[in-house]
Protein backbone atom coordinates (compact mmCIF):
# COMPACT_ATOMS: atom_id res chain seq x y z
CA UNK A 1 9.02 -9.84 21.58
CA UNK A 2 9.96 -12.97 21.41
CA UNK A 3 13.93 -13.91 20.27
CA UNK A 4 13.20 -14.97 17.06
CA UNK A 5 11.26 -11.77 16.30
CA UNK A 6 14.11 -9.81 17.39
CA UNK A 7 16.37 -11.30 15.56
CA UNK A 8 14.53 -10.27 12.24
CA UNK A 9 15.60 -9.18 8.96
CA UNK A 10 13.86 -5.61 7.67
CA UNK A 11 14.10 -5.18 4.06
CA UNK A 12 12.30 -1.63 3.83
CA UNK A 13 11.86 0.05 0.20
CA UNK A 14 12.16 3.89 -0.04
CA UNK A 15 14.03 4.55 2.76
CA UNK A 16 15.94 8.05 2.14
CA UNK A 17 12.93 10.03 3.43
CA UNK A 18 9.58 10.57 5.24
CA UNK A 19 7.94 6.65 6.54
CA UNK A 20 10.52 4.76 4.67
CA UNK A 21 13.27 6.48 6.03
CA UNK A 22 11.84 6.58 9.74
CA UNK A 23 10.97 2.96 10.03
CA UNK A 24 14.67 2.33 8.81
CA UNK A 25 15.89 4.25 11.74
CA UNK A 26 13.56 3.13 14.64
CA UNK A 27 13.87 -0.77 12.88
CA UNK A 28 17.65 -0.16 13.55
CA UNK A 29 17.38 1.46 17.15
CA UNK A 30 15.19 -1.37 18.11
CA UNK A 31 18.18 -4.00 17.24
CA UNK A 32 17.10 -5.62 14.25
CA UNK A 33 18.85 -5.95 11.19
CA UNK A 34 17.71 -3.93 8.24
CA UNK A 35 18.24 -3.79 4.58
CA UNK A 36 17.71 -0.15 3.65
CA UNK A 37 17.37 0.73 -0.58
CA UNK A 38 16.89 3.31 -2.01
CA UNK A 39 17.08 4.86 -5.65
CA UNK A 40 20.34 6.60 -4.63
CA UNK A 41 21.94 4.43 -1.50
CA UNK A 42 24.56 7.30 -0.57
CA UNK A 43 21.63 8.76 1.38
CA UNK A 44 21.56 5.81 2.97
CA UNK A 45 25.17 5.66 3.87
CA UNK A 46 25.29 7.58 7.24
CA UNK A 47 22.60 6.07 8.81
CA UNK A 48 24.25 2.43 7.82
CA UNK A 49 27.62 3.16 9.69
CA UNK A 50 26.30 3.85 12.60
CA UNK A 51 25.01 0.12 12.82
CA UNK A 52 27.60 -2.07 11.64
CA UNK A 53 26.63 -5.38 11.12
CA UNK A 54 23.09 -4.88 11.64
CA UNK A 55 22.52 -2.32 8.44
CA UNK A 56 22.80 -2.80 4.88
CA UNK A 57 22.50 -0.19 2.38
CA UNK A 58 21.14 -1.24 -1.78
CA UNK A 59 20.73 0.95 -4.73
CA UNK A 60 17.35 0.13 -5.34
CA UNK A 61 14.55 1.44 -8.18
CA UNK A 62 11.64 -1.16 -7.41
CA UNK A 63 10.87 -0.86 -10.82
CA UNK A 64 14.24 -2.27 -12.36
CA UNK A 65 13.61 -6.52 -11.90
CA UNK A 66 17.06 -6.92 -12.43
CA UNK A 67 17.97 -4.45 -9.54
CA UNK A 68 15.30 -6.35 -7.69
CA UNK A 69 16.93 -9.76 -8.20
CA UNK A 70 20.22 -8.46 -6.63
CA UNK A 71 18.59 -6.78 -3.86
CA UNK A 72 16.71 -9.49 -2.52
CA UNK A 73 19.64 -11.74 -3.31
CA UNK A 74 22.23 -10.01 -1.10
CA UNK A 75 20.00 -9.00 1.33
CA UNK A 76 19.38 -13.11 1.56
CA UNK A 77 23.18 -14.23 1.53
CA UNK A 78 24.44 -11.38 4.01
CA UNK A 79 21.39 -12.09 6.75
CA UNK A 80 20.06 -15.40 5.77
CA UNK A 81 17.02 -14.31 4.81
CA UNK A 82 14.27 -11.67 4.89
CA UNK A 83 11.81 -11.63 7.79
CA UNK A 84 10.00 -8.62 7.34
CA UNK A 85 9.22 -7.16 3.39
CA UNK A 86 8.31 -3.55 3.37
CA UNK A 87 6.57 -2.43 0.36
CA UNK A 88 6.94 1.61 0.86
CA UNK A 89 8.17 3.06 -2.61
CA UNK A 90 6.06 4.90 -4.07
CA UNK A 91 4.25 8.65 -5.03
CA UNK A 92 1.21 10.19 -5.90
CA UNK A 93 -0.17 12.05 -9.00
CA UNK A 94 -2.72 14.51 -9.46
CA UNK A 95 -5.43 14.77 -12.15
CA UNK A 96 -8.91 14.69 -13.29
CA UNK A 97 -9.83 11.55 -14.70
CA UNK A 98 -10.32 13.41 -17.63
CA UNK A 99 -7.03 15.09 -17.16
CA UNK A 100 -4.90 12.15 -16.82
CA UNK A 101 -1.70 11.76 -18.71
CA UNK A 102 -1.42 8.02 -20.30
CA UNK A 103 2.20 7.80 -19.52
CA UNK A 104 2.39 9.25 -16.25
CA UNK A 105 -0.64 6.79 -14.94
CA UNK A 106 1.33 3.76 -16.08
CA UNK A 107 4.54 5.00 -14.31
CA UNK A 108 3.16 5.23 -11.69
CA UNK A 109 1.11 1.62 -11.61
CA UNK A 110 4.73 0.51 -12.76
CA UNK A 111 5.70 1.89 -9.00
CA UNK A 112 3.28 1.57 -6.69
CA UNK A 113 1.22 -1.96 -8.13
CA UNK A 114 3.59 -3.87 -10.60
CA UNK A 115 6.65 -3.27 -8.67
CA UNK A 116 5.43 -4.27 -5.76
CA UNK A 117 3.71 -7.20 -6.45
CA UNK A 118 7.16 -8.40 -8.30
CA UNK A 119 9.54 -7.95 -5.23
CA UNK A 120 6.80 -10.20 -3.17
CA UNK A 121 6.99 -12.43 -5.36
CA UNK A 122 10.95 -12.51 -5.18
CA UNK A 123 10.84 -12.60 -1.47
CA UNK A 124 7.83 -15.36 -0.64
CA UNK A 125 9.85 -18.30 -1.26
CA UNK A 126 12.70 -17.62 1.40
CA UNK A 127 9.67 -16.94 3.52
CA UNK A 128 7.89 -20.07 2.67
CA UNK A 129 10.70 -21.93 2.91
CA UNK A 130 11.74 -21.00 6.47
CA UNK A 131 7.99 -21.29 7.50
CA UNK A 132 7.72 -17.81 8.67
CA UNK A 133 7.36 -14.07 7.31
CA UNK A 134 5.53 -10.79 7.10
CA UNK A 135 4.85 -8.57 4.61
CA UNK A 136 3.81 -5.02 5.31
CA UNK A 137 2.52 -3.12 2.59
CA UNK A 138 1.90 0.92 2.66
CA UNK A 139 -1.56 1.53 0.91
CA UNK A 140 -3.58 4.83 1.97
CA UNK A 141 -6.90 5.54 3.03
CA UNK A 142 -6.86 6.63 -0.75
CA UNK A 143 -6.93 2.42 -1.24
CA UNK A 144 -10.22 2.89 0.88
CA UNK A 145 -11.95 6.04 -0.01
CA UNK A 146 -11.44 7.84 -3.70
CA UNK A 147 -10.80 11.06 -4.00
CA UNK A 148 -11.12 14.57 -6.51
CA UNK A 149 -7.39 14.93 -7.98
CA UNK A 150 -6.34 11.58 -6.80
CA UNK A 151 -8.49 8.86 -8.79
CA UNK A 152 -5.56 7.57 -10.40
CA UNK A 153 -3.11 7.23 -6.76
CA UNK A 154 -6.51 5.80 -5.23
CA UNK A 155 -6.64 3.09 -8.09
CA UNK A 156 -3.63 1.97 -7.50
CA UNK A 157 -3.74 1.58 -4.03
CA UNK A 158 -6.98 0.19 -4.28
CA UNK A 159 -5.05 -2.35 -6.17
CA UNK A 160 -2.57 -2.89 -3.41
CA UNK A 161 -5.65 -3.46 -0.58
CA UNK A 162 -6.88 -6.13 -3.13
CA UNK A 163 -3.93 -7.93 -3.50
CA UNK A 164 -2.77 -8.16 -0.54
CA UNK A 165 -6.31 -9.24 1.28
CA UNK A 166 -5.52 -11.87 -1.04
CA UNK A 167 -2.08 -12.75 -0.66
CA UNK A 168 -3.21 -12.98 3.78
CA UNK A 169 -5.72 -15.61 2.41
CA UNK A 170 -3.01 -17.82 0.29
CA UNK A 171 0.14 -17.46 2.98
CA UNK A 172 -1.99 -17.50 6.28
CA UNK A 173 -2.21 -21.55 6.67
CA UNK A 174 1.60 -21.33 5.19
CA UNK A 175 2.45 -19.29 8.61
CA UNK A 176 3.33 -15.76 6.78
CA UNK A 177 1.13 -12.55 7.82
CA UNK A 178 0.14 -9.91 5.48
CA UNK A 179 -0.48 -6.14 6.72
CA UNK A 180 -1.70 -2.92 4.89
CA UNK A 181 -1.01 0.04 6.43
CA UNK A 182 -3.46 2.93 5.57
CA UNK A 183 -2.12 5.91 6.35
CA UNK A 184 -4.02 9.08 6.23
CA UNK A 185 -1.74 12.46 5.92
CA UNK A 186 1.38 12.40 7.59
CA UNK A 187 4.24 14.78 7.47
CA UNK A 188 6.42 13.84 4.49
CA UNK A 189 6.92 15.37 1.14
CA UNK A 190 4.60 13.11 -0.37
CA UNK A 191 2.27 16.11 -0.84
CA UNK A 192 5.19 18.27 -1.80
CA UNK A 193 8.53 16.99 -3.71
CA UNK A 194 7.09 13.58 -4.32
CA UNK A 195 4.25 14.34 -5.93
CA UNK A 196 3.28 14.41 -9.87
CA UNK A 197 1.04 16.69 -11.34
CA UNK A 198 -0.59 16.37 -14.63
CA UNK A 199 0.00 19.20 -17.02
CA UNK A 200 -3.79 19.39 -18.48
CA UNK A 201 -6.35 21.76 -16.40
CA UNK A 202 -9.96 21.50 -17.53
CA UNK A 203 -11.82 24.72 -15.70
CA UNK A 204 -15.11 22.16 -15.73
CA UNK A 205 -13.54 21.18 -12.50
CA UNK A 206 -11.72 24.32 -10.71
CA UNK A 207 -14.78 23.77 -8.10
CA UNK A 208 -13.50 19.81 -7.30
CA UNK A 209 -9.84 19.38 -8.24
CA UNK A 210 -8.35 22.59 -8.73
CA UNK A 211 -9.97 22.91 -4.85
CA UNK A 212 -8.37 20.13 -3.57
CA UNK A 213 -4.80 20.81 -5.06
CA UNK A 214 -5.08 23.98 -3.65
CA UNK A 215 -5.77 22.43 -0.42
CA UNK A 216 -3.64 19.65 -0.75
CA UNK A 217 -0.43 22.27 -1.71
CA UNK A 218 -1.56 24.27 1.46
CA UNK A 219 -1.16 21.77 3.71
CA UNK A 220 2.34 19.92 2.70
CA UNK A 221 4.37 20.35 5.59
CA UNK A 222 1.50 20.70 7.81
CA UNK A 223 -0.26 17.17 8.05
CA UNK A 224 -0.70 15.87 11.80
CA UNK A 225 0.45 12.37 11.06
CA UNK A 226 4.02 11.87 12.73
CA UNK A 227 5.81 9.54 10.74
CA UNK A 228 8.03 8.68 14.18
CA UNK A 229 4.99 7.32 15.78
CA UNK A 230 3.84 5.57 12.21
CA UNK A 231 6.81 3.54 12.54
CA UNK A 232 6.84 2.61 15.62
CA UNK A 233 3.15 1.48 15.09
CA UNK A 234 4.28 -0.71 11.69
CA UNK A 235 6.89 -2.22 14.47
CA UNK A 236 4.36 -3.00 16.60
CA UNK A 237 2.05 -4.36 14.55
CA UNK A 238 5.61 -7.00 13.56
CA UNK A 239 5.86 -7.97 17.21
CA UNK A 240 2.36 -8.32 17.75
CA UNK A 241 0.78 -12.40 17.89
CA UNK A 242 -2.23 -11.49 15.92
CA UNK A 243 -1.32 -8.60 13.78
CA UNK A 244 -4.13 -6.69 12.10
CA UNK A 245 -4.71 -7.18 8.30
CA UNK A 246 -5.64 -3.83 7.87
CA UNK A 247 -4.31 -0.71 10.11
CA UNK A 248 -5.25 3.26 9.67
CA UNK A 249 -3.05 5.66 10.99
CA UNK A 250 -3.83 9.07 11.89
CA UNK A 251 -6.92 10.58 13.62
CA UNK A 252 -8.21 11.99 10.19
CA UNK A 253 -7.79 8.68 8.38
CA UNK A 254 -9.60 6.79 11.18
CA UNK A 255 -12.39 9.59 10.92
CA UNK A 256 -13.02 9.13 7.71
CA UNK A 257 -12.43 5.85 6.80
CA UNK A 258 -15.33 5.37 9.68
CA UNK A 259 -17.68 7.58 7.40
CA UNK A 260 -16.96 5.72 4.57
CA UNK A 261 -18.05 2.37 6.36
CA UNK A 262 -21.14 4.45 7.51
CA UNK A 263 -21.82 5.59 4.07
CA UNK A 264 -21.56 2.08 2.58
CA UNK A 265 -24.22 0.24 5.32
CA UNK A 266 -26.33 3.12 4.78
CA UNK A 267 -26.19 2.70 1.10
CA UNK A 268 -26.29 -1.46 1.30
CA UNK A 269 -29.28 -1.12 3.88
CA UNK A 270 -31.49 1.36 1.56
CA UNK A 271 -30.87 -0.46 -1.24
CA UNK A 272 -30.72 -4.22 0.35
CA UNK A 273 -34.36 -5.18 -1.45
CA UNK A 274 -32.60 -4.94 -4.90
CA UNK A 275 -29.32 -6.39 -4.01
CA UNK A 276 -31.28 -9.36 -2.68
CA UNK A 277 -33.65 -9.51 -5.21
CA UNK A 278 -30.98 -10.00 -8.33
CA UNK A 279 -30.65 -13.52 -6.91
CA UNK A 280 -32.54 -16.67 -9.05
CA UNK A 281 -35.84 -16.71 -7.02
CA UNK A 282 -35.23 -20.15 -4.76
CA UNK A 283 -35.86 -23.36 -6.36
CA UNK A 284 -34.26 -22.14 -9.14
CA UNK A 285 -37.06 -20.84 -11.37
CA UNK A 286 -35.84 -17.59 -13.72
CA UNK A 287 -37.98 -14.30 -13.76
CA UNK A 288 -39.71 -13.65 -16.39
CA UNK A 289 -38.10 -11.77 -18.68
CA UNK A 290 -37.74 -8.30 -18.97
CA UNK A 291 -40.49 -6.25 -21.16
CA UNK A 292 -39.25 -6.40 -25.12
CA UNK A 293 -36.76 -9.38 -24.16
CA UNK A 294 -36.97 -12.42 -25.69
CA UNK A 295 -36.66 -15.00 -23.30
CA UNK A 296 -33.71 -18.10 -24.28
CA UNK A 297 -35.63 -21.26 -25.69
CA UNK A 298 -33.78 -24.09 -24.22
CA UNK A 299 -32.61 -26.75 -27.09
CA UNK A 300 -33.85 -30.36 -27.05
């Protein structure tokens, strides 16, 4: 690690428990400084003390820009400026499509995409400005593979994989990285206290989602993904020259986001005639139209 890298500023959303709250504690016991928020910062408190100096603890709800403005602001004038941005709030919500609650899906897009998006936007110009910066952001193999139950969680961090691949192309040659971390399921509440659950059941699908709540209730508590070992890989990936754009975590995540690559080449190569074949023929010249089309009459 070099001694500008370890002289970095953390600020980490959702820190009072499961990945948010570990990467707090191994970014402090690594020696970095760390701005820790948090909805309710007295669960913050304890683990502050014990790094005076180095820790500061904000009442943070990502979705309040006001709050926002404040955080990033003190987090700025007591360090000098945020090295590292940590996009980790967030929750899940189960439903059917067809069982999804208006409200509830826009809460949570107001969490997980829109607040997001709005704290990196308060943090990139210190970054820019100083020439230097990473921002980590905690998608899901759920951003990579959709799931029964979880079409709504999976579109919105499908939404965070697309904007950040983005935001890496538009602050690479500005000297800023950009890192999604896709975990797969790790042993938080996120399956448990965290999670939303939409009032509506439609029996048309006890064999698909009713299955996998069942499945995914049976296994809170259970999931093989240590989130000691997640943070120490997000802090890795920090200190690393080349940091990945994308990591998975987890030995089920890797599996399957593997199968979904599979499934897609498989899919691309079956099919590759017709993708190819939607093209204008070359030298520009149209098809003919389709049977029962009329075709355009150019205008003199």
């Amino acid at each position: 690690m070099t001694s500008a890298k370890s002289d970095s500023t953390w600020f980490i959303t959702g820190c009072s428990t499961g990945l948010g709250r570990a990467l707090a504690e191994r970014v402090l016991e690594r020696g970095y400084k760390a701005v820790l928020t948090a909805r309710d910062p007295k669960s913050l408190e304890t683990l502050a003390a014990r790094y005076p100096g180095r820790a500061l603890a904000i009442a943070l709800d990502v979705t309040d820009g006001k709050q926002r403005d404040r955080a990033v602001a003190e987090a700025e004038r007591t360090f000098g400026g945020i090295d590292v941005l940590v996009n980790n709030a967030g929750y899940g919500y189960l439903a059917a499509i067809e069982e999804g609650e208006d409200a509830e899906i826009r809460a949570m897009f107001e969490t997980n995409v829109f607040a997001l998006a709005a704290l990196t936007r308060s943090v990139l110009p210190g970054m820019r400005k100083r020439g230097r910066g990473h921002v980590i952001n905690l998608s899901s193999i759920g951003g990579l593979i959709g799931n029964p139950a979880s079409g709504y969680y999976c579109a919105t961090k499908f939404a965070v994989e697309g904007i950040s691949e983005a935001l890496s192309k538009e602050v690479g040659p500005l000297g800023l990285k950009v890192t999604l971390i896709e975990p797969g399921p790790f042993r938080t509440d996120f399956q448990g206290r965290s999670i939303h659950t939409s009032k509506q059941r439609i029996d048309a699908y006890a064999e698909t989602v009713a299955v996998r709540r069942t499945q995914l209730a049976a296994s809170s508590g259970k999931q093989p993904g240590d989130p000691v070992r997640a943070a120490d890989a997000i802090i890795r990936v920090f200190e690393s020259a080349d940091p990945p754009l994308h990591l998975v975590l987890g030995k089920i995540g890797v599996g399957r986001v593997r199968e979904k690559l599979n499934d897609l080449l498989h899919s691309m190569d079956e099919w590759n005639d017709v993708s190819l074949g939607a093209d204008f023929p070359e030298g520009g010249v149209a098809a003919d139209a389709a049977p029962g089309v009329k075709k355009p009459v150019a205008k003199v």
